[in-house]
N, C-alpha and C. Protein backbone atom coordinates (compact mmCIF):
# COMPACT_ATOMS: atom_id res chain seq x y z
N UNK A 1 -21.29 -8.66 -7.85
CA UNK A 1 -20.40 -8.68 -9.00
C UNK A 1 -20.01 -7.26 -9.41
N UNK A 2 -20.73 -5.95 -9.17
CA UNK A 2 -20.28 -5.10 -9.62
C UNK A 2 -19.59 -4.22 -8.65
N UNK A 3 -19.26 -5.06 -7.56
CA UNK A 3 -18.08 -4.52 -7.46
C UNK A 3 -16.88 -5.06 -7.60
N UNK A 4 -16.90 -6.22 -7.63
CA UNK A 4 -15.73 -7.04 -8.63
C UNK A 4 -15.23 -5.81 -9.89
N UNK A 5 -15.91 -5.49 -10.86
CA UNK A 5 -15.97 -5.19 -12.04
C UNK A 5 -15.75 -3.54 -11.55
N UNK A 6 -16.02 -2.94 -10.67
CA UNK A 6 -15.29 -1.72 -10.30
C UNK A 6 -14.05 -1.54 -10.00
N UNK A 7 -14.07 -2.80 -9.22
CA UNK A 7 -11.91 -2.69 -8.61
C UNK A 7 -11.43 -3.02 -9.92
N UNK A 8 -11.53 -4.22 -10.93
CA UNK A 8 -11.25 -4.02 -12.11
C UNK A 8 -11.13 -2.98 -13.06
N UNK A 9 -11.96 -2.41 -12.93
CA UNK A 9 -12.03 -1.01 -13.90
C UNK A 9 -11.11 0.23 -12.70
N UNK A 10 -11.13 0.40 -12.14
CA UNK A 10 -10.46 1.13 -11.07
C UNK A 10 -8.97 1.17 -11.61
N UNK A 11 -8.47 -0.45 -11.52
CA UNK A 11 -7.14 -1.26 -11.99
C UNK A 11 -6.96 -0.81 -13.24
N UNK A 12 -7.57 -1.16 -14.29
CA UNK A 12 -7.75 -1.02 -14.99
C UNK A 12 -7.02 0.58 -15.91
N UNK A 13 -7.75 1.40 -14.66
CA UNK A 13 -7.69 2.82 -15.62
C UNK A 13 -6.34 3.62 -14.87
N UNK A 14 -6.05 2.66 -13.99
CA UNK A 14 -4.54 3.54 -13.27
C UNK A 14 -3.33 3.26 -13.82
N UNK A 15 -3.31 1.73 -14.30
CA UNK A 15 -2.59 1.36 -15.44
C UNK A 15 -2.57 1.70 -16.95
N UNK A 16 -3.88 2.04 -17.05
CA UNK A 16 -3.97 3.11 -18.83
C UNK A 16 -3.28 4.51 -18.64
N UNK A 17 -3.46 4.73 -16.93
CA UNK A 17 -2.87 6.18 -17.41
C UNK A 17 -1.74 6.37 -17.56
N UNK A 18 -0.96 5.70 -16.36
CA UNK A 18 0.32 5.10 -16.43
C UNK A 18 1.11 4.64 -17.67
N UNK A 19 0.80 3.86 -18.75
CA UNK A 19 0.87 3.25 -19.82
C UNK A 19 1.01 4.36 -20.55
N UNK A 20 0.29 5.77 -20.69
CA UNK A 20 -0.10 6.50 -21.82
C UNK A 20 0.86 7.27 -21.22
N UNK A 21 0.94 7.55 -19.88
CA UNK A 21 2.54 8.93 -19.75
C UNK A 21 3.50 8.32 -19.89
N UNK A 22 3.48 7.03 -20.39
CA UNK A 22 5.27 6.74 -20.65
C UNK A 22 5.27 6.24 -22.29
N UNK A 23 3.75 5.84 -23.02
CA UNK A 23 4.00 5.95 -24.25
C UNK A 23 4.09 7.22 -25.24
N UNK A 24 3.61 8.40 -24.29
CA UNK A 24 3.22 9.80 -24.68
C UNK A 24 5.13 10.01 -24.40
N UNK A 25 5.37 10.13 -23.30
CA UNK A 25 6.82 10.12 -23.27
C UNK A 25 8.02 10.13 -23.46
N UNK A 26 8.14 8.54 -23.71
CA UNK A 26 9.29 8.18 -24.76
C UNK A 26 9.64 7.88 -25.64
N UNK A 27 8.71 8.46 -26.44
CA UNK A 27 9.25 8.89 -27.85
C UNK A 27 9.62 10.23 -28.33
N UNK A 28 9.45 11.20 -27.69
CA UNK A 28 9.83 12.62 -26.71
C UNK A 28 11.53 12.17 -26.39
N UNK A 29 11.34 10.96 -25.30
CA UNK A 29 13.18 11.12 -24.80
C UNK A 29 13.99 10.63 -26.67
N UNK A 30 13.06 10.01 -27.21
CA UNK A 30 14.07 9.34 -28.58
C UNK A 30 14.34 10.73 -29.22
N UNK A 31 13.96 11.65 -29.49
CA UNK A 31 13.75 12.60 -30.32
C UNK A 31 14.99 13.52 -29.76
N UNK A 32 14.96 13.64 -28.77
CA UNK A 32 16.39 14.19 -28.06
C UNK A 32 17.60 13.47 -28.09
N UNK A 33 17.50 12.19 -27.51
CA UNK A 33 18.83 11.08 -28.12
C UNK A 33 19.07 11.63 -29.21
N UNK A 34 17.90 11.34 -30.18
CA UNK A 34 18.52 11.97 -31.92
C UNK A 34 19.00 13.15 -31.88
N UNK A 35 18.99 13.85 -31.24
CA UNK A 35 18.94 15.44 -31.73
C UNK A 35 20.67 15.43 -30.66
N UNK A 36 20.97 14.63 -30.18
CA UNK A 36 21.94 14.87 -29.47
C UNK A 36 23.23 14.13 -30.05
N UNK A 37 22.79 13.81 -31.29
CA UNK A 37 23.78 13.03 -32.36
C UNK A 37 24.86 14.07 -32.84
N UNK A 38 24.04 15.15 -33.16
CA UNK A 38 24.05 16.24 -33.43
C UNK A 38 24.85 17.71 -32.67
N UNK A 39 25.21 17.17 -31.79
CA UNK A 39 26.24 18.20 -30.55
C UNK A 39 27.20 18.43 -31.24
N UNK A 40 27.37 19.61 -31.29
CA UNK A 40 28.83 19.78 -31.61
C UNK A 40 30.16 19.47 -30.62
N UNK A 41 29.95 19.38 -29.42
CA UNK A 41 30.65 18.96 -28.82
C UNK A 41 31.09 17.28 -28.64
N UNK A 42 31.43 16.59 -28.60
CA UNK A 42 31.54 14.95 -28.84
C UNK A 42 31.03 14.60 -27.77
N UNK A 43 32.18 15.07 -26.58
CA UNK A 43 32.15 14.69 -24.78
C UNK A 43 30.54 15.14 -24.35
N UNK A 44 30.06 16.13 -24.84
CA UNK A 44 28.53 16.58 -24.16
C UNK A 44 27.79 15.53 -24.78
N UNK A 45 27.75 15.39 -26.07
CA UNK A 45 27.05 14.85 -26.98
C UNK A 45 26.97 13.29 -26.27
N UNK A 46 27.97 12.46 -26.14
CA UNK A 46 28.65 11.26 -25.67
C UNK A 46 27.27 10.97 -24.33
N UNK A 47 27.78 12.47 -23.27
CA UNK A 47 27.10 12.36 -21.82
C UNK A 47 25.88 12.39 -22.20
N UNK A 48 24.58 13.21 -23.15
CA UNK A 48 23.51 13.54 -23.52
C UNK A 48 22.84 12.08 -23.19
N UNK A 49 23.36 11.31 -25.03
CA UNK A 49 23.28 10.05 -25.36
C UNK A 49 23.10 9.10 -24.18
N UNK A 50 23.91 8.82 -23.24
CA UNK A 50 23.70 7.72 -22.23
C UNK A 50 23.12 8.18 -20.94
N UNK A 51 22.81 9.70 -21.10
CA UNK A 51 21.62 10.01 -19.78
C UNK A 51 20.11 9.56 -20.82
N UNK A 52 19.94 9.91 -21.69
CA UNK A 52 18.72 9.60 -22.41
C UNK A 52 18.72 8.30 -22.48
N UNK A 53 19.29 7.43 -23.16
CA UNK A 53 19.60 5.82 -23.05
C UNK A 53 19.24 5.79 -21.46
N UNK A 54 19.64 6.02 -20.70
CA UNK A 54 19.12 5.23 -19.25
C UNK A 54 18.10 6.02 -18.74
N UNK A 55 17.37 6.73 -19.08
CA UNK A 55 16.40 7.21 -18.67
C UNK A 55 15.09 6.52 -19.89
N UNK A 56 15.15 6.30 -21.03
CA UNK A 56 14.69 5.55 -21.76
C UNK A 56 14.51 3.96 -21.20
N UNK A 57 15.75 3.43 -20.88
CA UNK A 57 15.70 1.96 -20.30
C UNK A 57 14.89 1.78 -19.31
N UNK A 58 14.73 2.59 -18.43
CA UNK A 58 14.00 2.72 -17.26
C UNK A 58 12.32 3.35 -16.86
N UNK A 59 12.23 4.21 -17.97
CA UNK A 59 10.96 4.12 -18.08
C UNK A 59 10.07 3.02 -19.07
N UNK A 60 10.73 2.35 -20.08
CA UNK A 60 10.83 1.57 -20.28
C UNK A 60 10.16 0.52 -19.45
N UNK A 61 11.21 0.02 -18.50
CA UNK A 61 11.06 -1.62 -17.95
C UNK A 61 10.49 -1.07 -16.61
N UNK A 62 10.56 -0.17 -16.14
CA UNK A 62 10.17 -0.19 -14.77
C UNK A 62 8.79 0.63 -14.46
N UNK A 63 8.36 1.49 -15.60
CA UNK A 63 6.88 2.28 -15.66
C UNK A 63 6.21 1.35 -16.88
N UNK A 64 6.48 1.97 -17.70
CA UNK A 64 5.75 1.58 -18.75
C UNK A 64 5.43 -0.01 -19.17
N UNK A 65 6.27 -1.16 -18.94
CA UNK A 65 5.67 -2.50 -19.17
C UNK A 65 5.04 -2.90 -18.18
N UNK A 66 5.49 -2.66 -17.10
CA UNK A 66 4.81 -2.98 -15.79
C UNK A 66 2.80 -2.61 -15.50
N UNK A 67 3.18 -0.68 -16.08
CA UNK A 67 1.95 -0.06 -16.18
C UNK A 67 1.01 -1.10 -16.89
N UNK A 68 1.44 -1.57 -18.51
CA UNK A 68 0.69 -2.47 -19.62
C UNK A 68 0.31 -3.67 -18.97
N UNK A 69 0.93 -3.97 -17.89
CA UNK A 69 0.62 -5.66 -17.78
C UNK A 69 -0.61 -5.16 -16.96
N UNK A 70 -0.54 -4.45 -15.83
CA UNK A 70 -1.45 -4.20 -14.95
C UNK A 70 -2.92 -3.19 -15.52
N UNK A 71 -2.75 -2.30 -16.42
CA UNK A 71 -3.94 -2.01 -17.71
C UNK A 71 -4.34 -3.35 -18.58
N UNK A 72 -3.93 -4.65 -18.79
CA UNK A 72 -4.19 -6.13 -19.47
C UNK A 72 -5.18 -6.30 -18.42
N UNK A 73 -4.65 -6.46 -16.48
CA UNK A 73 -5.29 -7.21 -16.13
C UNK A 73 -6.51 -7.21 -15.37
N UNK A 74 -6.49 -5.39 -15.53
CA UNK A 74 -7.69 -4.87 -15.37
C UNK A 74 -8.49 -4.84 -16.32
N UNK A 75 -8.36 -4.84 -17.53
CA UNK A 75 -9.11 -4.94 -18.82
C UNK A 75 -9.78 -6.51 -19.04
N UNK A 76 -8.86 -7.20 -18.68
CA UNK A 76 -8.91 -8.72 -18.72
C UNK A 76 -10.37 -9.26 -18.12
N UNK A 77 -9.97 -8.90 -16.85
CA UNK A 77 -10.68 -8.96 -15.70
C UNK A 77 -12.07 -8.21 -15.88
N UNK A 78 -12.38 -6.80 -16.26
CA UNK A 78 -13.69 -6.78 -16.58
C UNK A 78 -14.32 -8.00 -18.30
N UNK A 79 -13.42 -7.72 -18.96
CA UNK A 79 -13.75 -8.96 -19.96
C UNK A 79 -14.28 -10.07 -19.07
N UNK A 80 -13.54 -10.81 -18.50
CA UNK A 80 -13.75 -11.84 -17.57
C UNK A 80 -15.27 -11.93 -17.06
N UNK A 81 -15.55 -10.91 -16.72
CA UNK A 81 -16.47 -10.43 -15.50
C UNK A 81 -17.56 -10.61 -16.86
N UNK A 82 -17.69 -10.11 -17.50
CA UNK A 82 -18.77 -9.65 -18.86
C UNK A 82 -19.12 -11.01 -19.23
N UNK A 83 -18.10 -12.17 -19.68
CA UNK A 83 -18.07 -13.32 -20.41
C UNK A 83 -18.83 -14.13 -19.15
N UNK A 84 -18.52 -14.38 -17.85
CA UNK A 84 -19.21 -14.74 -16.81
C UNK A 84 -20.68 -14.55 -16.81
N UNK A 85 -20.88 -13.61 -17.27
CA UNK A 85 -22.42 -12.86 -17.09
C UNK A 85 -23.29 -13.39 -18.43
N UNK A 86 -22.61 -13.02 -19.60
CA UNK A 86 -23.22 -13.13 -20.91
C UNK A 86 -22.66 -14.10 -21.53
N UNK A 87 -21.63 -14.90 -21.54
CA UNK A 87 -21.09 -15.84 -22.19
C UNK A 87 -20.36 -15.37 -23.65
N UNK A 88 -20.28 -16.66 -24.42
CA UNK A 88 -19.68 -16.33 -25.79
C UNK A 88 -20.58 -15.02 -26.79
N UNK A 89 -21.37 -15.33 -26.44
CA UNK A 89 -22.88 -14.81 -27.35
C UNK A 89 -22.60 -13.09 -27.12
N UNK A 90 -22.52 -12.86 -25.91
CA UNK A 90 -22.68 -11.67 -25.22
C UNK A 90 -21.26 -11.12 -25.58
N UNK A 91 -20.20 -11.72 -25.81
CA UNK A 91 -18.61 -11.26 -26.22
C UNK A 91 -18.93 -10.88 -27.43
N UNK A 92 -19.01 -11.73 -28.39
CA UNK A 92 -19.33 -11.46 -29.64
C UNK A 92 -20.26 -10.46 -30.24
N UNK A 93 -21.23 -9.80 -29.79
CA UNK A 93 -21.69 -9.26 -30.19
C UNK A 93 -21.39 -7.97 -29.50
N UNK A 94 -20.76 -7.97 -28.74
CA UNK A 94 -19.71 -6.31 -28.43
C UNK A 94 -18.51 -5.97 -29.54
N UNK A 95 -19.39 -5.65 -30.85
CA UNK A 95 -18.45 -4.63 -31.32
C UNK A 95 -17.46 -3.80 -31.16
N UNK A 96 -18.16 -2.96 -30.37
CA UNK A 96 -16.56 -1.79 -29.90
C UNK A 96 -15.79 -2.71 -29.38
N UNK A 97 -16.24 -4.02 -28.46
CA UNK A 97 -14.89 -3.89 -27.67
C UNK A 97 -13.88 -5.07 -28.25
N UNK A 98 -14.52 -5.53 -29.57
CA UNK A 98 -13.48 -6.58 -30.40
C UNK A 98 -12.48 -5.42 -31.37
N UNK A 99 -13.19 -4.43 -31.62
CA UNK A 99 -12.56 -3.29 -32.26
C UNK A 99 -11.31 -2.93 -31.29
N UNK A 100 -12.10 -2.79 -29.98
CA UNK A 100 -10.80 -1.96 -28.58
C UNK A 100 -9.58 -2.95 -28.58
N UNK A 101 -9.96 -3.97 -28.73
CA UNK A 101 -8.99 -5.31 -28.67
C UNK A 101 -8.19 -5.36 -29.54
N UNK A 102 -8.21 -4.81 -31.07
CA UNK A 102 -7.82 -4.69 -32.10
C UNK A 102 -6.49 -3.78 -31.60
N UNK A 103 -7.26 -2.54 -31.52
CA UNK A 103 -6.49 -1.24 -31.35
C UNK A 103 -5.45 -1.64 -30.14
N UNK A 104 -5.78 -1.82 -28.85
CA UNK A 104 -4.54 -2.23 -28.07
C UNK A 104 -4.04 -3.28 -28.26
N UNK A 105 -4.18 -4.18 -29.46
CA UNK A 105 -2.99 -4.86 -30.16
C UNK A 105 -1.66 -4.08 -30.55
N UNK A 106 -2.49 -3.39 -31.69
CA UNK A 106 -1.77 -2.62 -32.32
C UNK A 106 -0.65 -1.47 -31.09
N UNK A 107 -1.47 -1.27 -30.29
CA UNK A 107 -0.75 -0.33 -29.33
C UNK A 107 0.39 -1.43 -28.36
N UNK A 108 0.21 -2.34 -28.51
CA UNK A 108 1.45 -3.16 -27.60
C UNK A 108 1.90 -3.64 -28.46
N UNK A 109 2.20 -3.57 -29.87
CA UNK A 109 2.98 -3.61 -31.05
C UNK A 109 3.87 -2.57 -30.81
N UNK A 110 3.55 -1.23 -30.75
CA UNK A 110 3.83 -0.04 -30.79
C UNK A 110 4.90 0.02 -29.31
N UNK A 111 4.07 -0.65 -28.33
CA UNK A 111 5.27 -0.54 -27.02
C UNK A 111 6.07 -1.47 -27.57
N UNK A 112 6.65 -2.71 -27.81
CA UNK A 112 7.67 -3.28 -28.35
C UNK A 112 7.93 -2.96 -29.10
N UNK A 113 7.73 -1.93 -29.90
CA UNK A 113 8.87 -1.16 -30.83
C UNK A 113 9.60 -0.22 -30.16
N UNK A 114 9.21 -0.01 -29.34
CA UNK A 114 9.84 1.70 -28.45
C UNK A 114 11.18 0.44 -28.20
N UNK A 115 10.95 -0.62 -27.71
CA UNK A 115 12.18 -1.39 -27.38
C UNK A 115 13.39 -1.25 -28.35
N UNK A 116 13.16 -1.83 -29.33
CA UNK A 116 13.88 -2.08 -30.84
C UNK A 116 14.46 -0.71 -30.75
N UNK A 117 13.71 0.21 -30.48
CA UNK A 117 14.67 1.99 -30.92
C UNK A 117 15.19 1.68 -29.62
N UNK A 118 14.93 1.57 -28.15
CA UNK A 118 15.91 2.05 -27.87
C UNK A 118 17.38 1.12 -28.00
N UNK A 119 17.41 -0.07 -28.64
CA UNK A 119 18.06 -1.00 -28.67
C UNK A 119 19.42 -0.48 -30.00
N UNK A 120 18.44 0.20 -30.75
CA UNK A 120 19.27 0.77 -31.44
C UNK A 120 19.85 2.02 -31.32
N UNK A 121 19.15 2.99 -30.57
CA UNK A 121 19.91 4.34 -30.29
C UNK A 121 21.05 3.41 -29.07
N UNK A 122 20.93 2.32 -28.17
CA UNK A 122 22.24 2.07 -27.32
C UNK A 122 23.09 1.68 -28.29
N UNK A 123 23.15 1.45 -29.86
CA UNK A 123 24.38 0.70 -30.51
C UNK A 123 24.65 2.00 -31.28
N UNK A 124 23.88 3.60 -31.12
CA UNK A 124 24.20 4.69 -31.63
C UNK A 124 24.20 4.43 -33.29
N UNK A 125 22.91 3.84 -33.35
CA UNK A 125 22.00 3.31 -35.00
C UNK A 125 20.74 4.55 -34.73
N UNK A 126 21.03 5.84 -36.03
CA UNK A 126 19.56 6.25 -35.48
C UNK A 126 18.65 5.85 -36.63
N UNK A 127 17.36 5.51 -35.98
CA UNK A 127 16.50 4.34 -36.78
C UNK A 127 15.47 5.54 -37.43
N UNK A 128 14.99 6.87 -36.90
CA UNK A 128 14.52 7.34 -37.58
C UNK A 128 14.98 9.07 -37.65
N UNK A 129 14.60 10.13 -38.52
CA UNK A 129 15.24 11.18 -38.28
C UNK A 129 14.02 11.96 -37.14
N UNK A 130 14.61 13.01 -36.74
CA UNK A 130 13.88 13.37 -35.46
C UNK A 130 11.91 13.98 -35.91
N UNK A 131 12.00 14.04 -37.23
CA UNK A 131 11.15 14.65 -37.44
C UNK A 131 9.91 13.46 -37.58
N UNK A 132 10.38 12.02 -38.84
CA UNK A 132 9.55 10.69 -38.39
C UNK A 132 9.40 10.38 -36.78
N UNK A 133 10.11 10.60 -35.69
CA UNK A 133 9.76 10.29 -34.61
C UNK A 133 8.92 11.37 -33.92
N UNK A 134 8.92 12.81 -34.59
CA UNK A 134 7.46 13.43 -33.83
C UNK A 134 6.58 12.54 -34.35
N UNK A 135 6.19 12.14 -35.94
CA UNK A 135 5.38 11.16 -36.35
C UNK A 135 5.14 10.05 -35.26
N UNK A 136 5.73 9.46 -35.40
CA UNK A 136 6.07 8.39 -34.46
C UNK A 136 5.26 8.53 -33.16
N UNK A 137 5.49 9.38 -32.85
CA UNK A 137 5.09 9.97 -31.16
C UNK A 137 3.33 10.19 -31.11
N UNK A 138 3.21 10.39 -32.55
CA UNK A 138 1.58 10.69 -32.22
C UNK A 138 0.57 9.54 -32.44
N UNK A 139 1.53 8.70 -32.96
CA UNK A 139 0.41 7.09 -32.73
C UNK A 139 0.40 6.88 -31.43
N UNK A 140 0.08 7.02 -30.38
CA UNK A 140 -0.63 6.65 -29.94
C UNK A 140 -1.50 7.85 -28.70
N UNK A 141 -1.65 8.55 -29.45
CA UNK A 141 -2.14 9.98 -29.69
C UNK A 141 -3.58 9.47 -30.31
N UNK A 142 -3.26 9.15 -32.14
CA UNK A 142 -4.65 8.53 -32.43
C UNK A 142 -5.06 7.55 -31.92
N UNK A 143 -4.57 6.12 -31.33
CA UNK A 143 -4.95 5.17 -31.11
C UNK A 143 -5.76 5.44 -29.75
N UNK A 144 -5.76 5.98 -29.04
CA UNK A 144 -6.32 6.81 -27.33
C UNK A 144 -7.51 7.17 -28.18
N UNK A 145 -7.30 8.62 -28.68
CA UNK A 145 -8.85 8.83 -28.73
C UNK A 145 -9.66 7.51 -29.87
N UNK A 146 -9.23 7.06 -30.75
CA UNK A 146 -9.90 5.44 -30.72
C UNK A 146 -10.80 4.62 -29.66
N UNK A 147 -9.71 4.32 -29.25
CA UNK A 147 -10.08 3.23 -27.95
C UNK A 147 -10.95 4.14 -27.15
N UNK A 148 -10.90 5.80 -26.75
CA UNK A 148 -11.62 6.34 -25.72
C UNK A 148 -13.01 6.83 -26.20
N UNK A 149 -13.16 6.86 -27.90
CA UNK A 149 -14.35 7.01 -28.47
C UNK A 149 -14.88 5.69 -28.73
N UNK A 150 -14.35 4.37 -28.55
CA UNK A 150 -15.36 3.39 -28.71
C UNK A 150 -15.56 2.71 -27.51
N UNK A 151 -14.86 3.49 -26.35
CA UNK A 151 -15.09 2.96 -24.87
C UNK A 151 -16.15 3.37 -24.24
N UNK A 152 -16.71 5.08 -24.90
CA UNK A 152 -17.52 6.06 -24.32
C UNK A 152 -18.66 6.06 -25.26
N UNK A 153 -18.73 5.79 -26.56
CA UNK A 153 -19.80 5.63 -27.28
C UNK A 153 -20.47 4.24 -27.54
N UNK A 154 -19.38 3.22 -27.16
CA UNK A 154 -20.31 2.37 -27.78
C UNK A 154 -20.70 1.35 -28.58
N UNK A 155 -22.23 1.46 -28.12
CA UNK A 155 -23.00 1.05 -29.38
C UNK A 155 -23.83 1.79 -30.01
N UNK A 156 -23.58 3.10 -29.79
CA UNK A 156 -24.10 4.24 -30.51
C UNK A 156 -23.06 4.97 -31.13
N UNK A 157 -21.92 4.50 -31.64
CA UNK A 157 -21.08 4.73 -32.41
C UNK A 157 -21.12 4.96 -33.96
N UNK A 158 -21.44 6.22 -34.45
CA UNK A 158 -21.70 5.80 -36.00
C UNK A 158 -20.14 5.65 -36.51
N UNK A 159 -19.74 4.70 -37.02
CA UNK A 159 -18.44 4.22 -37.24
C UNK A 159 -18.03 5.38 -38.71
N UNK A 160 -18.82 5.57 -39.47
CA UNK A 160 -18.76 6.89 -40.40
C UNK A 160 -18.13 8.12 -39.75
N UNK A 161 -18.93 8.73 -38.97
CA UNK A 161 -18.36 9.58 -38.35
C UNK A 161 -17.36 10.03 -37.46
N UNK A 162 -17.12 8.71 -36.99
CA UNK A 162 -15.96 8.64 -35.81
C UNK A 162 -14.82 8.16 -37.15
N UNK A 163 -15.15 7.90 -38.37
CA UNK A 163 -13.56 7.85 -38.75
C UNK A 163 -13.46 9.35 -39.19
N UNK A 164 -14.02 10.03 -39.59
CA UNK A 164 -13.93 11.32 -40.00
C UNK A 164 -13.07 12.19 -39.13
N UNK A 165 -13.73 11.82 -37.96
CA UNK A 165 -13.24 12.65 -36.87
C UNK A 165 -11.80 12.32 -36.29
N UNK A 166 -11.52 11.20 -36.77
CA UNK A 166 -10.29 10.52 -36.27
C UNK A 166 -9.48 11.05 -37.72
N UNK A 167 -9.61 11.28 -39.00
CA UNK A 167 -8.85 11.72 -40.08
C UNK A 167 -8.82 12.93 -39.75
N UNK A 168 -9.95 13.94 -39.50
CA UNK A 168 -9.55 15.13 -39.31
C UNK A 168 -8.50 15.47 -38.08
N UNK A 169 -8.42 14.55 -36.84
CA UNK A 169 -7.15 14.76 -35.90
C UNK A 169 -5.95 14.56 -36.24
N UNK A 170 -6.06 13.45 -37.15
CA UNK A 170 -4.81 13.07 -37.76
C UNK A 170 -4.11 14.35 -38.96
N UNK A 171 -4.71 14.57 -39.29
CA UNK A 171 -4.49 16.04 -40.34
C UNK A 171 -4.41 17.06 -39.49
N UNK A 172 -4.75 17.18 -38.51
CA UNK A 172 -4.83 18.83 -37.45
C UNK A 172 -2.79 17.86 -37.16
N UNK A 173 -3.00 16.89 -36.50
CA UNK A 173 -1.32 16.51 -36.11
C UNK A 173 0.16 16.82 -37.31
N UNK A 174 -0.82 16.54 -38.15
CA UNK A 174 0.27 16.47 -39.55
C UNK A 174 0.67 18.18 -39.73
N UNK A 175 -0.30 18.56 -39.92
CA UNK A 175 -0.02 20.14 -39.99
C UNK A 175 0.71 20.40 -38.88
N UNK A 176 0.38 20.51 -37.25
CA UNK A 176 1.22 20.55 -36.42
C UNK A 176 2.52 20.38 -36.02
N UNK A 177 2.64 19.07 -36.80
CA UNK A 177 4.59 18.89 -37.10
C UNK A 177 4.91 19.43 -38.28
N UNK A 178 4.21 20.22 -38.71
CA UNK A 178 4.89 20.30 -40.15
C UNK A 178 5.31 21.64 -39.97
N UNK A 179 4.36 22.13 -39.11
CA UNK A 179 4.42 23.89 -39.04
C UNK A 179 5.41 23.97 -37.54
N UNK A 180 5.76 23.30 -36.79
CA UNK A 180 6.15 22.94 -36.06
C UNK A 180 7.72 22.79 -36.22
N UNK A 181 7.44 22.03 -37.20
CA UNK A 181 9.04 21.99 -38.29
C UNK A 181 9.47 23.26 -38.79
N UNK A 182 9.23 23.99 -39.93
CA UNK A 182 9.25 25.23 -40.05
C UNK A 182 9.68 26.60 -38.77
N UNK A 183 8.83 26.11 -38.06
CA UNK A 183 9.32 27.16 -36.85
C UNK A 183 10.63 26.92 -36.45
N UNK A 184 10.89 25.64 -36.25
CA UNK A 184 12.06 25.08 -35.68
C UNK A 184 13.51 25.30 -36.70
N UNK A 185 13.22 25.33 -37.52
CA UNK A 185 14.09 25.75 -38.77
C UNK A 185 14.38 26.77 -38.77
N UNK A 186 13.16 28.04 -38.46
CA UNK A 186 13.81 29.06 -38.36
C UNK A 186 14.45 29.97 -37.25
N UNK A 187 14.04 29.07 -36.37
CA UNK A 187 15.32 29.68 -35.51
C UNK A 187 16.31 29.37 -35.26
């Protein structure tokens, strides 16, 4: 069985990585769409817009959902493997990983929203200004080290401390766009 539960996890983690360079990604290409609203030229501006739009569509449908299904069914699949072994009893009482389950909810919430924007930057609707979409860009920034601190700790997780540590990243990010902003302003 454990090597069942290796090719799973193997699967598993080629599709997380996959998943994370195109959710790390494209919200990066949105931020340029936006910023290309903004051309002074119309005709450049026009060409910008629908190279980003199809480079968006495509990492989109052809990396990034594809990556998620195949990170599900490696994830699935060691679940699978665990529930086989330990049953209901043995699920349930894995904390972190009803928590992990939580969080990559929330994170394939987050990939069907990337849809909705780009649905709206193709009708040239911009849904947020470029600066909410650095915001934007770093959920799932926190949600990673989440899932990768309750994948690697545990059940030796003091849940106190790991939120601390997760507020203090979130505040090191905030400052980062903010000062980030500022720079950008002044030049």
């Amino acid at each position: 069985m454990f090597w069942l539960y290796s090719i799973a996890k193997t699967v598993h983690f080629i599709g997380l990585i996959s998943w994370f360079a195109g959710l790390f990604y494209l919200p990066r290409l949105f931020i340029y769409h936006t910023e290309a609203f903004d051309h002074e030229d119309p005709q450049i501006a026009a060409a910008l817009k629908n190279q980003f739009l199809l480079m968006e569509k495509k990492l989109y449908s052809i990396i990034m959902t594809p990556a998620m299904i195949i990170t599900f069914i490696g994830g699935f699949s060691m679940i699978g493997i665990g529930f086989a072994q330990g049953g209901m009893i043995w699920f349930l009482s894995q904390t972190w990983l009803l928590l992990k389950l939580f969080f990559i909810f929330l994170l394939t919430i987050y990939h069907h929203y990337n849809l909705k924007i780009i649905k709206n930057l193709s009708l040239d609707n911009r849904i947020m200004s470029t600066t909410g979409l650095r915001y934007f860009n770093e959920i799932p920034t926190v949600i990673m080290l989440i899932i990768v601190m309750l994948a690697v700790y545990k059940h030796i997780l003091n849940f106190g401390i790991a939120f601390i540590v997760v507020l203090i990243f979130i505040l090191f990010l905030i400052m980062g766009i903010k000062i980030y902003k500022i720079y950008r302003e002044k030049r």
